[in-house]
C-alpha atoms as a PDB file:
ATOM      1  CA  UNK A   1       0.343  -9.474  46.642  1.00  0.00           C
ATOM      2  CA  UNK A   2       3.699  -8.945  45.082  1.00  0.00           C
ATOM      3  CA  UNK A   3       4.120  -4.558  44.231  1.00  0.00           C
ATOM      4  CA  UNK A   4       6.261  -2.716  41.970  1.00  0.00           C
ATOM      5  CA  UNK A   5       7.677   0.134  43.234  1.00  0.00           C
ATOM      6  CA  UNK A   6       4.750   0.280  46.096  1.00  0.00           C
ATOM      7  CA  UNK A   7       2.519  -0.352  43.242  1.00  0.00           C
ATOM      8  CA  UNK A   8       0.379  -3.651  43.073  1.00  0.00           C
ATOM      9  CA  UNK A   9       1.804  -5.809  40.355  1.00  0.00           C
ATOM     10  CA  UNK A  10      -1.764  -6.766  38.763  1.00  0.00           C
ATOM     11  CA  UNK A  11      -2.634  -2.566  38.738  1.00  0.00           C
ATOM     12  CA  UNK A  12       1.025  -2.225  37.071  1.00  0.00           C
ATOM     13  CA  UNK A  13       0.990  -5.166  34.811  1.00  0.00           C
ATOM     14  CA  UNK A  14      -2.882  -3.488  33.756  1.00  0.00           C
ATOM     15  CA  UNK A  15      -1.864  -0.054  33.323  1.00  0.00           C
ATOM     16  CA  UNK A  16       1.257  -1.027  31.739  1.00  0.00           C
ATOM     17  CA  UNK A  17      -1.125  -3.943  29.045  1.00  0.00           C
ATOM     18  CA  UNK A  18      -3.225  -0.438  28.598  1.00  0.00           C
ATOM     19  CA  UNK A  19      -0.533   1.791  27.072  1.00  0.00           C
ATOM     20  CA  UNK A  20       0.895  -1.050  25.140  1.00  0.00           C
ATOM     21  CA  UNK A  21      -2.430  -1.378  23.098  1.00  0.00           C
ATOM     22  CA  UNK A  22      -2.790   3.120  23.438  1.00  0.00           C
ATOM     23  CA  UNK A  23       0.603   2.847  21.721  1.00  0.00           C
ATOM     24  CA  UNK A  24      -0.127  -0.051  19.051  1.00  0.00           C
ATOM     25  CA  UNK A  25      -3.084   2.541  17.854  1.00  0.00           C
ATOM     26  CA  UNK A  26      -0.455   5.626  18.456  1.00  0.00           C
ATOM     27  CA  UNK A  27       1.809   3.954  16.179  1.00  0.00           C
ATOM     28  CA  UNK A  28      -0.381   2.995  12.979  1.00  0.00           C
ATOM     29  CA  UNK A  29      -1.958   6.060  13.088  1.00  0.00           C
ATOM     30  CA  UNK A  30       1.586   8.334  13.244  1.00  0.00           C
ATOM     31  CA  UNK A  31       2.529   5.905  10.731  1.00  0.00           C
ATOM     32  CA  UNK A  32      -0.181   7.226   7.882  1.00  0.00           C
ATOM     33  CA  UNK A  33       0.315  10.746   9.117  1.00  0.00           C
ATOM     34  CA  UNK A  34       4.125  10.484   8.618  1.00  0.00           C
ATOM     35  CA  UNK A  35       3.552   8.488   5.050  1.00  0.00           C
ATOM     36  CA  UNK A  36       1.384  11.462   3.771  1.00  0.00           C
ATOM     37  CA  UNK A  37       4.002  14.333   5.032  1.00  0.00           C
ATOM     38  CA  UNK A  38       6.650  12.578   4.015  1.00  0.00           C
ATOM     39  CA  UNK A  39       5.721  12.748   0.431  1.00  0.00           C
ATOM     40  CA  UNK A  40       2.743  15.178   0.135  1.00  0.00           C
ATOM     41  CA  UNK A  41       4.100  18.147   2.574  1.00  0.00           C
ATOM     42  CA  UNK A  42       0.519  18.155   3.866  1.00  0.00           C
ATOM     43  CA  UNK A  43      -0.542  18.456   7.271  1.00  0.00           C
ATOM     44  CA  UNK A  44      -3.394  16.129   6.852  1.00  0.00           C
ATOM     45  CA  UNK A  45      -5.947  17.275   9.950  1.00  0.00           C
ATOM     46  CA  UNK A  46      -8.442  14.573   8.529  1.00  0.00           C
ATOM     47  CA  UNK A  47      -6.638  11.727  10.051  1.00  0.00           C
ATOM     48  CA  UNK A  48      -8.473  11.684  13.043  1.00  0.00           C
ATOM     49  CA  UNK A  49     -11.551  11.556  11.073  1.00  0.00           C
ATOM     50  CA  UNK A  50     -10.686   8.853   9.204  1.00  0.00           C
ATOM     51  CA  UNK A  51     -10.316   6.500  12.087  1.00  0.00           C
ATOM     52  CA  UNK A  52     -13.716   7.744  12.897  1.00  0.00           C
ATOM     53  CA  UNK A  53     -14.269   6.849   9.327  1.00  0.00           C
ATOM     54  CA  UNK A  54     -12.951   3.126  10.094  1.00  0.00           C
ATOM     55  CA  UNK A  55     -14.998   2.525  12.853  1.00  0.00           C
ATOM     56  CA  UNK A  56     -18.071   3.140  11.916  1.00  0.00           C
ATOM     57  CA  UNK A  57     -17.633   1.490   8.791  1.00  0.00           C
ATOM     58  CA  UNK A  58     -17.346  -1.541  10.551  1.00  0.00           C
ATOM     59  CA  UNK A  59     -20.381  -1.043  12.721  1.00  0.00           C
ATOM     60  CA  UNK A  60     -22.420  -0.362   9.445  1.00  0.00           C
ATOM     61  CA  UNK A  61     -21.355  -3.068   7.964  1.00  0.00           C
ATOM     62  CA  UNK A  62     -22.375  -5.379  11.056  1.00  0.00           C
ATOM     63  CA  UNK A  63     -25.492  -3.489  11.371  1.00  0.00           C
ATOM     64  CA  UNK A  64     -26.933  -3.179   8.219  1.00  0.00           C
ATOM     65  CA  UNK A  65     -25.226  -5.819   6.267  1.00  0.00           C
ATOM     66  CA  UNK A  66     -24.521  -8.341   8.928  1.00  0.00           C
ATOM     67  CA  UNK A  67     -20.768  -8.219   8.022  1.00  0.00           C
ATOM     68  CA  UNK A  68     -18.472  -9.167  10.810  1.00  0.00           C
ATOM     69  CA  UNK A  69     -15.051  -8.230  12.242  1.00  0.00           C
ATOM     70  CA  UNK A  70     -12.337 -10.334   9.708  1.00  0.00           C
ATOM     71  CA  UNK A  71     -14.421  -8.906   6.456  1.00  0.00           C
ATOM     72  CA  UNK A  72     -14.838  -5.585   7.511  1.00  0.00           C
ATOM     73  CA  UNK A  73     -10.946  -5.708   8.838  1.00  0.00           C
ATOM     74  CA  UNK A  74      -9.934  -5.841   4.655  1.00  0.00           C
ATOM     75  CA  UNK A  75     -12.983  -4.195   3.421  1.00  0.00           C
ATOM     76  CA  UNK A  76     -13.207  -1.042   5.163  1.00  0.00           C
ATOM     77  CA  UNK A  77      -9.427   0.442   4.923  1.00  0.00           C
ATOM     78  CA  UNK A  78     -10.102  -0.533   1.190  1.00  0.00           C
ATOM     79  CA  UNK A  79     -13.008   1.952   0.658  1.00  0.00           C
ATOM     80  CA  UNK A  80     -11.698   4.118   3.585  1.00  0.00           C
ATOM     81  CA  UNK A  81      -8.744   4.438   1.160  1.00  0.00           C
ATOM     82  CA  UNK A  82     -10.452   5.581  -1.761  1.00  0.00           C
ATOM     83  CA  UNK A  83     -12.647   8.482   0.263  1.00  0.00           C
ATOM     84  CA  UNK A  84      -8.831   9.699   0.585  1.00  0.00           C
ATOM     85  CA  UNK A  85      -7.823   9.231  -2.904  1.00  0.00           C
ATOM     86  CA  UNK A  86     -10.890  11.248  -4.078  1.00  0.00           C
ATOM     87  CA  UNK A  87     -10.188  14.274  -1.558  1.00  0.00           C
ATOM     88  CA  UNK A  88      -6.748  13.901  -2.909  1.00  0.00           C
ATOM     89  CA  UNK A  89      -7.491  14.002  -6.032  1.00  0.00           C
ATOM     90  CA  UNK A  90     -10.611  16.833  -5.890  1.00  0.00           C
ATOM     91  CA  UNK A  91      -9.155  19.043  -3.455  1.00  0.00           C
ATOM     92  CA  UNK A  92      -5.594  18.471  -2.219  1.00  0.00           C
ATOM     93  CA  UNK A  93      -4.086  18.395  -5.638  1.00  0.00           C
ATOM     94  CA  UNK A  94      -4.743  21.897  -6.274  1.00  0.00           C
ATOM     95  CA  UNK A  95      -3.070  23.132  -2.682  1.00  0.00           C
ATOM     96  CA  UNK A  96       0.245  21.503  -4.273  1.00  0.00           C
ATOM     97  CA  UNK A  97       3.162  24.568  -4.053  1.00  0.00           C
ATOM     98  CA  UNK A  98       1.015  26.704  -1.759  1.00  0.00           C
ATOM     99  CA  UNK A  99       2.168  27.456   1.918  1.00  0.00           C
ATOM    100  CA  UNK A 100       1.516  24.360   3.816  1.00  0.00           C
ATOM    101  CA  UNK A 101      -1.269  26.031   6.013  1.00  0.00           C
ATOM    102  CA  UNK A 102      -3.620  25.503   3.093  1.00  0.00           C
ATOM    103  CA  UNK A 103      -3.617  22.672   2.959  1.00  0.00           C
ATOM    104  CA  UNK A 104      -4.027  21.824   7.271  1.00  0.00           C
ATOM    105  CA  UNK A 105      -7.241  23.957   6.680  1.00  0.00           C
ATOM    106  CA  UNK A 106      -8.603  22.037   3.928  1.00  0.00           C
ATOM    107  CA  UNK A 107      -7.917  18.867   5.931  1.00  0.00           C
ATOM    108  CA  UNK A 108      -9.556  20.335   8.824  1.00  0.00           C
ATOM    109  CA  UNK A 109     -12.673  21.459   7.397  1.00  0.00           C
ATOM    110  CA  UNK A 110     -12.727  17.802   5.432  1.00  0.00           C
ATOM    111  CA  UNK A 111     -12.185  16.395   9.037  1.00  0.00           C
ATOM    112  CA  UNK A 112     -15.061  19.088  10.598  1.00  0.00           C
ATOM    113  CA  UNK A 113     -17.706  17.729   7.595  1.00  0.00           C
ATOM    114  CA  UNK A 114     -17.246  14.092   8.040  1.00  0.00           C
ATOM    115  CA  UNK A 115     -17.308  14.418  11.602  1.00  0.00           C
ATOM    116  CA  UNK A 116     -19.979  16.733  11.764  1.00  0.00           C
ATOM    117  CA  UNK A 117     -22.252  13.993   8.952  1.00  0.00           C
ATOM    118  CA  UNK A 118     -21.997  11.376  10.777  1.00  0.00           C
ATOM    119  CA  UNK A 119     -22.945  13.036  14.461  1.00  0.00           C
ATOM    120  CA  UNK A 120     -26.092  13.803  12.387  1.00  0.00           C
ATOM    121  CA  UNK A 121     -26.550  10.500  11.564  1.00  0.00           C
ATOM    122  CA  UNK A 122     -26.129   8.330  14.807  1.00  0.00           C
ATOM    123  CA  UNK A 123     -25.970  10.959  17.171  1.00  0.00           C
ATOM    124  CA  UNK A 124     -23.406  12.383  20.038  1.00  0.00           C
ATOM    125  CA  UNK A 125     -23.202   8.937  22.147  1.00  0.00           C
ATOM    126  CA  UNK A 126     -21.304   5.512  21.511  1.00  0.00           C
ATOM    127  CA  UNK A 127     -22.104   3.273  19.617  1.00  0.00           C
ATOM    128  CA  UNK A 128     -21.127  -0.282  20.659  1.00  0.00           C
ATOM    129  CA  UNK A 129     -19.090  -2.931  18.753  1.00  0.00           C
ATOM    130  CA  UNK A 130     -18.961  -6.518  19.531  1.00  0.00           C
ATOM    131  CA  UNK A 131     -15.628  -8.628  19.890  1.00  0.00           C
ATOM    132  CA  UNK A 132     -15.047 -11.255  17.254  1.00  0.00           C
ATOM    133  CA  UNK A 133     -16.304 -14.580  18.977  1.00  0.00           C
ATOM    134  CA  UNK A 134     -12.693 -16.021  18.548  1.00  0.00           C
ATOM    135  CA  UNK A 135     -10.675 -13.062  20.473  1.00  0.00           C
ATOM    136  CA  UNK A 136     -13.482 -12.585  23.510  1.00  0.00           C
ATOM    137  CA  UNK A 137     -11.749 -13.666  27.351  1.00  0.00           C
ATOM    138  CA  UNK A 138      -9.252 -13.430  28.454  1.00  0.00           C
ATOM    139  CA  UNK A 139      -5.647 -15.058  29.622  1.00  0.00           C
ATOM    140  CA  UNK A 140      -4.643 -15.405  33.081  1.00  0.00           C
ATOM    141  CA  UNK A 141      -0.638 -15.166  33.313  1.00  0.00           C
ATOM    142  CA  UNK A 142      -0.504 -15.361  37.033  1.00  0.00           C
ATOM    143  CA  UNK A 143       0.542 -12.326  37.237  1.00  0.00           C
ATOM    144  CA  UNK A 144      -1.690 -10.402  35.135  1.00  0.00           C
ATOM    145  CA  UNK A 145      -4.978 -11.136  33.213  1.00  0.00           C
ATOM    146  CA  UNK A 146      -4.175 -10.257  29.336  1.00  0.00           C
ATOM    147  CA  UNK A 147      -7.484  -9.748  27.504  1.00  0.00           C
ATOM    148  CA  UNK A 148      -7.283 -11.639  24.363  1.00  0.00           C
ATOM    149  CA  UNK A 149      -8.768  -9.115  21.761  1.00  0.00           C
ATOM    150  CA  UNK A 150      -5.836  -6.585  23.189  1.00  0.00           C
ATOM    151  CA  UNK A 151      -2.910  -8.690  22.729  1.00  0.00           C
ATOM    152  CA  UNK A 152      -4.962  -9.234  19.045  1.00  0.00           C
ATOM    153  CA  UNK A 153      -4.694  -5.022  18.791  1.00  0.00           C
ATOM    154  CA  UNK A 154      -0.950  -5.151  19.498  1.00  0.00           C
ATOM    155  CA  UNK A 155      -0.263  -8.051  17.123  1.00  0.00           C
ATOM    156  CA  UNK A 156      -2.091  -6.373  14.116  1.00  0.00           C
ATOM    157  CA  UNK A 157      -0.801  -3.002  14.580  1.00  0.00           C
ATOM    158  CA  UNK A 158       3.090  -4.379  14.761  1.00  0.00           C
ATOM    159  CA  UNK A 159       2.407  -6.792  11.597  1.00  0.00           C
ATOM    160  CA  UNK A 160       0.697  -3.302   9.826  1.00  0.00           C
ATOM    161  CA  UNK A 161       3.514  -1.165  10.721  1.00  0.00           C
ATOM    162  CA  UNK A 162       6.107  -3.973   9.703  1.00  0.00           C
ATOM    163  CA  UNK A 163       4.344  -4.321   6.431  1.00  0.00           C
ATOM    164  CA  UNK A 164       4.039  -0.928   5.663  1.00  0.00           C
ATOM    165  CA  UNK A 165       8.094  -0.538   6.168  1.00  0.00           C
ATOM    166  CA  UNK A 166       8.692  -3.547   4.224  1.00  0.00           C
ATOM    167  CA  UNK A 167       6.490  -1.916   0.983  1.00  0.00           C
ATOM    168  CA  UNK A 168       8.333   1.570   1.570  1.00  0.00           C
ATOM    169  CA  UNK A 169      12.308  -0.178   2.061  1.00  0.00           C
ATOM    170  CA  UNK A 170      12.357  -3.038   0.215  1.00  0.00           C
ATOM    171  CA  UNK A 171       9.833  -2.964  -2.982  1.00  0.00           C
ATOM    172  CA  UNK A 172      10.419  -1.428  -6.011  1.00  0.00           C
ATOM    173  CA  UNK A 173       7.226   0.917  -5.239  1.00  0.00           C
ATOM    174  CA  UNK A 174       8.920   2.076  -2.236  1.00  0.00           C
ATOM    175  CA  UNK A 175      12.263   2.859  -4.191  1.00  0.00           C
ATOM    176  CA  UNK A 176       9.234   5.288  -6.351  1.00  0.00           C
ATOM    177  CA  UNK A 177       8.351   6.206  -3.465  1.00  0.00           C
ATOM    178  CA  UNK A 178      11.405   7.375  -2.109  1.00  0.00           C
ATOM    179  CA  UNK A 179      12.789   8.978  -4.966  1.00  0.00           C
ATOM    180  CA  UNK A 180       9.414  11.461  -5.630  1.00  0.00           C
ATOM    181  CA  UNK A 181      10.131  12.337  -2.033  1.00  0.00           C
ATOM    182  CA  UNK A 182      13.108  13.476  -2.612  1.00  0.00           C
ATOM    183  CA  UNK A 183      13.322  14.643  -6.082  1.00  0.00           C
ATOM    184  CA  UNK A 184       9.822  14.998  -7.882  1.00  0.00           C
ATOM    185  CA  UNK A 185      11.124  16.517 -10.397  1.00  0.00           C
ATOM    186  CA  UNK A 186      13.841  14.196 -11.574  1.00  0.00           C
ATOM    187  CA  UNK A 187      11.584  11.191 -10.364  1.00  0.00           C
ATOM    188  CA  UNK A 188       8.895  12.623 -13.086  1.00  0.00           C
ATOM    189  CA  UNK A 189      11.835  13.156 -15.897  1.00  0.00           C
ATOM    190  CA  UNK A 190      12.645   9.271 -15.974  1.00  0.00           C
ATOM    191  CA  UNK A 191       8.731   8.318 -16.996  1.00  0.00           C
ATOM    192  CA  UNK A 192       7.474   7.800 -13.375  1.00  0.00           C
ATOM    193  CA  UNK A 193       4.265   9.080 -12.893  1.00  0.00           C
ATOM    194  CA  UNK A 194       4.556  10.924  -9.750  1.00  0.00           C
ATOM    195  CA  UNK A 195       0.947  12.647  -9.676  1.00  0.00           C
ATOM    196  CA  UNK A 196      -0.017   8.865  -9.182  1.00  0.00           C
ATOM    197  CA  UNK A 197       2.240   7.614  -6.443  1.00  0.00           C
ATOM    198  CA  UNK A 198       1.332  10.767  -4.198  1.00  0.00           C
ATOM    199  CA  UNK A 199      -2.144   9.655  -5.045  1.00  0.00           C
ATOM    200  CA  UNK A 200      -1.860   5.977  -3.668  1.00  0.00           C
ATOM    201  CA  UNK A 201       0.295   7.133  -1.087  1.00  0.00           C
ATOM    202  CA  UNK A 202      -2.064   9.543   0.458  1.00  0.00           C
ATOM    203  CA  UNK A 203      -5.211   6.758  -0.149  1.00  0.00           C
ATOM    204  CA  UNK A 204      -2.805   4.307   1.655  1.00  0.00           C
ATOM    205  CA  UNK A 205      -2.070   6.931   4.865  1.00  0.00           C
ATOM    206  CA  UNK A 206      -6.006   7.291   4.853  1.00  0.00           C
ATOM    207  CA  UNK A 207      -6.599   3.818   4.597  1.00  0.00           C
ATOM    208  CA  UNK A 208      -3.858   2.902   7.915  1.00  0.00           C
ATOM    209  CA  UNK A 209      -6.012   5.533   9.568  1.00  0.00           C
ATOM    210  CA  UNK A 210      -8.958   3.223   9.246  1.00  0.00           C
ATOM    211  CA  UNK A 211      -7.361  -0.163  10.228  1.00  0.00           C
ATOM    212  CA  UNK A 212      -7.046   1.399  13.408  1.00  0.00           C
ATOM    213  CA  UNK A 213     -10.357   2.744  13.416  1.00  0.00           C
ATOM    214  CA  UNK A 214     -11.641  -1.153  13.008  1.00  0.00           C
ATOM    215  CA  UNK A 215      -9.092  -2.374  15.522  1.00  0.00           C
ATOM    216  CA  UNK A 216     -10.335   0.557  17.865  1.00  0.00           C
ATOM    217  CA  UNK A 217     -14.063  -0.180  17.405  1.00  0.00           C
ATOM    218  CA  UNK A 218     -14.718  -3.169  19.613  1.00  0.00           C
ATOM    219  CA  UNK A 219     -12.382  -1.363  22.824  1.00  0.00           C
ATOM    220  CA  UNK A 220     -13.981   2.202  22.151  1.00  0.00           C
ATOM    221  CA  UNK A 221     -17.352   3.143  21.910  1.00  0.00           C
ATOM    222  CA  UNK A 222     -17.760   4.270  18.332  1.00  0.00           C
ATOM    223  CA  UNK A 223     -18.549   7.786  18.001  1.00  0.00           C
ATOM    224  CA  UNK A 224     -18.060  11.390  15.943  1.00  0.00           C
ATOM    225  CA  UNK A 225     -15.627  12.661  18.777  1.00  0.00           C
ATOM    226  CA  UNK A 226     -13.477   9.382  18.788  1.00  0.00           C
ATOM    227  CA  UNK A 227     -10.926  10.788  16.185  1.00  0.00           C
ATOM    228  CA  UNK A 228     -10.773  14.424  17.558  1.00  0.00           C
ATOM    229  CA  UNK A 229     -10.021  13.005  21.209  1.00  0.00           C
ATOM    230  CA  UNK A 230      -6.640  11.108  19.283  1.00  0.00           C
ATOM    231  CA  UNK A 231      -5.391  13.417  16.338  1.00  0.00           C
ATOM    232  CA  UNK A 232      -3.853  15.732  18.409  1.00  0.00           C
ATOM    233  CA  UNK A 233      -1.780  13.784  20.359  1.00  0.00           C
ATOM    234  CA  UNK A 234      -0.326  11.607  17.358  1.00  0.00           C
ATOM    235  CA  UNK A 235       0.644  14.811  15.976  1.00  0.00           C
ATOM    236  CA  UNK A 236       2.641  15.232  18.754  1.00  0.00           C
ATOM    237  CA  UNK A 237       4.549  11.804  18.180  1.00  0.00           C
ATOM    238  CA  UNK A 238       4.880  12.776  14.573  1.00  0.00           C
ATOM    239  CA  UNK A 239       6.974  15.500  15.854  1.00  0.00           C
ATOM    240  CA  UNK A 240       8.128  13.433  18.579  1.00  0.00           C
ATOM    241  CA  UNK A 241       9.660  10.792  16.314  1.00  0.00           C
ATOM    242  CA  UNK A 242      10.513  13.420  13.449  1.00  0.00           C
ATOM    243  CA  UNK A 243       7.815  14.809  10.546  1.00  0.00           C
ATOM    244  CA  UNK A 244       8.323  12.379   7.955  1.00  0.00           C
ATOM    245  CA  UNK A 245      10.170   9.224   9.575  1.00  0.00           C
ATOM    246  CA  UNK A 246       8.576   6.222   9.261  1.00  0.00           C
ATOM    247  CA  UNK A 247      10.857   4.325  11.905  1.00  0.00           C
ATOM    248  CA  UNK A 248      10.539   7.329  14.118  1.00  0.00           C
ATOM    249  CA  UNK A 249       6.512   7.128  13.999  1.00  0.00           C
ATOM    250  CA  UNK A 250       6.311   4.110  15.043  1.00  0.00           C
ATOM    251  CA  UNK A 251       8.900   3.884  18.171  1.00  0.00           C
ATOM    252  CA  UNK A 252       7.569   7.082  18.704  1.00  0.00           C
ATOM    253  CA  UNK A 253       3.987   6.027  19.414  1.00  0.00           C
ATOM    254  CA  UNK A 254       4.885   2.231  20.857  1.00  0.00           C
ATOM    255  CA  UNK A 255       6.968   4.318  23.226  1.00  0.00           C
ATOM    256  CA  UNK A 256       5.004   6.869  24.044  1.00  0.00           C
ATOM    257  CA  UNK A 257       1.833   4.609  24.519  1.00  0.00           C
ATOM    258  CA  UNK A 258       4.672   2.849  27.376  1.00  0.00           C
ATOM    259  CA  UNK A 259       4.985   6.357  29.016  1.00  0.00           C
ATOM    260  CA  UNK A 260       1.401   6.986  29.412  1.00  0.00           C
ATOM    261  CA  UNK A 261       0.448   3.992  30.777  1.00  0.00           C
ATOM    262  CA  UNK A 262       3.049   4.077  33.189  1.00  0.00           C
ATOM    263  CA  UNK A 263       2.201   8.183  34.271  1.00  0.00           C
ATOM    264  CA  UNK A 264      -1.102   7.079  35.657  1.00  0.00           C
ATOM    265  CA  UNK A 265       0.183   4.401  37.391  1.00  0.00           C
ATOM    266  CA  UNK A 266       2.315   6.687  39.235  1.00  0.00           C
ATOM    267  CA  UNK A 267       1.285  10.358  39.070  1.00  0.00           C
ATOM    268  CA  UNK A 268      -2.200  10.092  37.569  1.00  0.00           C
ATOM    269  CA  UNK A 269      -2.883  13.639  37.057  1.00  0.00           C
ATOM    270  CA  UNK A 270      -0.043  14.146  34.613  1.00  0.00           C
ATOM    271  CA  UNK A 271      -1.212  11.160  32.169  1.00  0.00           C
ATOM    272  CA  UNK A 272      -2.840  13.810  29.999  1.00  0.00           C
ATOM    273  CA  UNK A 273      -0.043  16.300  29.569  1.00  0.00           C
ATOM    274  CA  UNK A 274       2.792  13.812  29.668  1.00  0.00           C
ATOM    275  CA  UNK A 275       3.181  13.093  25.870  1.00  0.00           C
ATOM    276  CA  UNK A 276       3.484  17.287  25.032  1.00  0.00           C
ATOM    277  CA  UNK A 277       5.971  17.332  27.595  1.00  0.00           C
ATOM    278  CA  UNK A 278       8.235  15.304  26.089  1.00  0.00           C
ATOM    279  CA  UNK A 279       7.165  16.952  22.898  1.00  0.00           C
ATOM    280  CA  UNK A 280       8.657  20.043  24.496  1.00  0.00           C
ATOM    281  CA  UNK A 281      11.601  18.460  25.947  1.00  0.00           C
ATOM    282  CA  UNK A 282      12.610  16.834  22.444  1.00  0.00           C
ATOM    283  CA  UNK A 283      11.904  20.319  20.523  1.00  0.00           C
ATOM    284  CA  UNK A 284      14.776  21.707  22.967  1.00  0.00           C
ATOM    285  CA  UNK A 285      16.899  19.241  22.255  1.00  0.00           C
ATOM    286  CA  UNK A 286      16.107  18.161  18.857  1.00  0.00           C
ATOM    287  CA  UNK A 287      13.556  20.241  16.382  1.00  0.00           C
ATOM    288  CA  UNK A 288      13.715  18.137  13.741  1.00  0.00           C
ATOM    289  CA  UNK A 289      12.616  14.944  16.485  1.00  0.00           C
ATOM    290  CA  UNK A 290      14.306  11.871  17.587  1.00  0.00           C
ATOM    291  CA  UNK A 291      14.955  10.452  14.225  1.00  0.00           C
ATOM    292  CA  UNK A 292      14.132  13.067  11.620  1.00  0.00           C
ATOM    293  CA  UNK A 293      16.588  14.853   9.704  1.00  0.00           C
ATOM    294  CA  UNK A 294      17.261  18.426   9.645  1.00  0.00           C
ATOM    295  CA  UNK A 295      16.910  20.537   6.834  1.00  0.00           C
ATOM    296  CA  UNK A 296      19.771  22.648   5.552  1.00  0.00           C
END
């Protein structure tokens, strides 16, 4: 059998498939977690949660309503999105001007309830999710078998993060967007309603949370821990590809996901602690991240 580097090429090509799709779900979820700082200032701790959110919305859905994969794919971001835009809207709003450490708490103890409610209601252990008839098997390349719901993950999450660019550069929404980020004040003085786009843009950072929470749910088993095991680590690509930068987010977690799957192929052990080690290295080299901006 042909090897890479003394490494079998099917265990490479595997490993290597595996970050791919680790950094497809890195990326959309740094993505919503840089949307939200980039405008709000917030911290948002609940992301994690969210995802958990996602998940199990699909698998209630399925279960109790007999809703599959494709419906609950639109549906559940949707509602997913408004849970956010009622936190923001309840609670967040009045954090607005405070030291950002309020508001990481708040998140955190939003992220604590929700995770906390729904370990009461299906327990500790995974739930599982079935595979949309249409994506089960698999593809044999010769070199490598490609499962077909994976290469389905990694498609999704690169049209969701293209999209999400596209609304932000190129729409007139974005241009709001852009301009409340950077001047709230004057943004509000020309008639725009900024207390509205921070709104929508928080329910939208919530709601990319959950499209990879449905994407997630037929690979992982669904459970109350399934956001807490990820949130840290895309914080660390947030910082990685710079607080804030949408571009940087996503190459960020795409390459990042790359690195991981490629540490335990070679040095196993280090697979864990290899993404806040270059989180480290880039601090040293560059605080503000690979493609953030520092402030003067």
């Amino acid at each position: 059998m042909p090897e890479i580097f003394g490494i079998p090429l099917q265990a490479f090509t595997g490993q290597l498939m595996l970050g791919i799709v680790n950094g497809s779900f890195y990326a959309v979820l740094a993505l919503g977690l840089a949307v939200i700082f980039g405008l709000l200032k917030i911290v948002n701790f609940a992301h994690g949660a969210f995802f958990m959110v996602g998940a199990f919305g699909a698998l209630m859905l399925e279960r109790y309503l007999g809703i599959g994969y494709w419906p609950a794919l639109l549906i559940i971001p949707v509602l997913t999105g408004c849970i956010g835009i009622l936190v923001e809207i309840t609670l967040l709003r009045r954090l607005y001007g405070l030291d950002p450490i309020y508001g990481l708490l708040l998140t955190f103890g939003v992220a604590l309830l929700l995770e906390g409610s729904f370990r009461v209601g299906f327990g500790s252990s995974g739930q599982p999710y079935s595979t949309p008839p249409i994506l089960r098997g698999s593809t044999d390349l010769s070199f490598m078998v490609l499962p077909n719901y994976r290469m389905w993950v990694v498609a999704a999450s690169l049209i969701a993060c293209l999209a999400t660019w596209l609304v932000i550069e190129k729409t007139k929404l974005g241009s709001y967007l852009r301009a409340a980020t950077e001047r709230p004040d004057l943004t509000q003085a020309f008639g725009i309603k900024v207390p509205l786009i921070i709104t929508l843009t928080y329910g939208a950072g919530v709601a990319l949370a959950a499209v990879a929470g449905v994407l997630a749910a037929p690979i992982l088993h669904v459970s109350s821990s399934m956001g807490s095991n990820l949130v840290i680590i895309v914080f660390a690509i947030v910082v990685i590809g710079g607080l804030g930068s949408i571009f940087g987010s996503v190459v960020a977690g795409l390459a990042l996901g790359l690195i991981e799957g490629l540490t335990k192929v070679y040095y196993s052990e280090a697979s864990a602690t290899v993404i806040f080690l270059c989180m480290a290295l880039v601090l040293l080299l560059r605080p503000a991240g690979l493609f953030g901006r520092e402030e003067r």
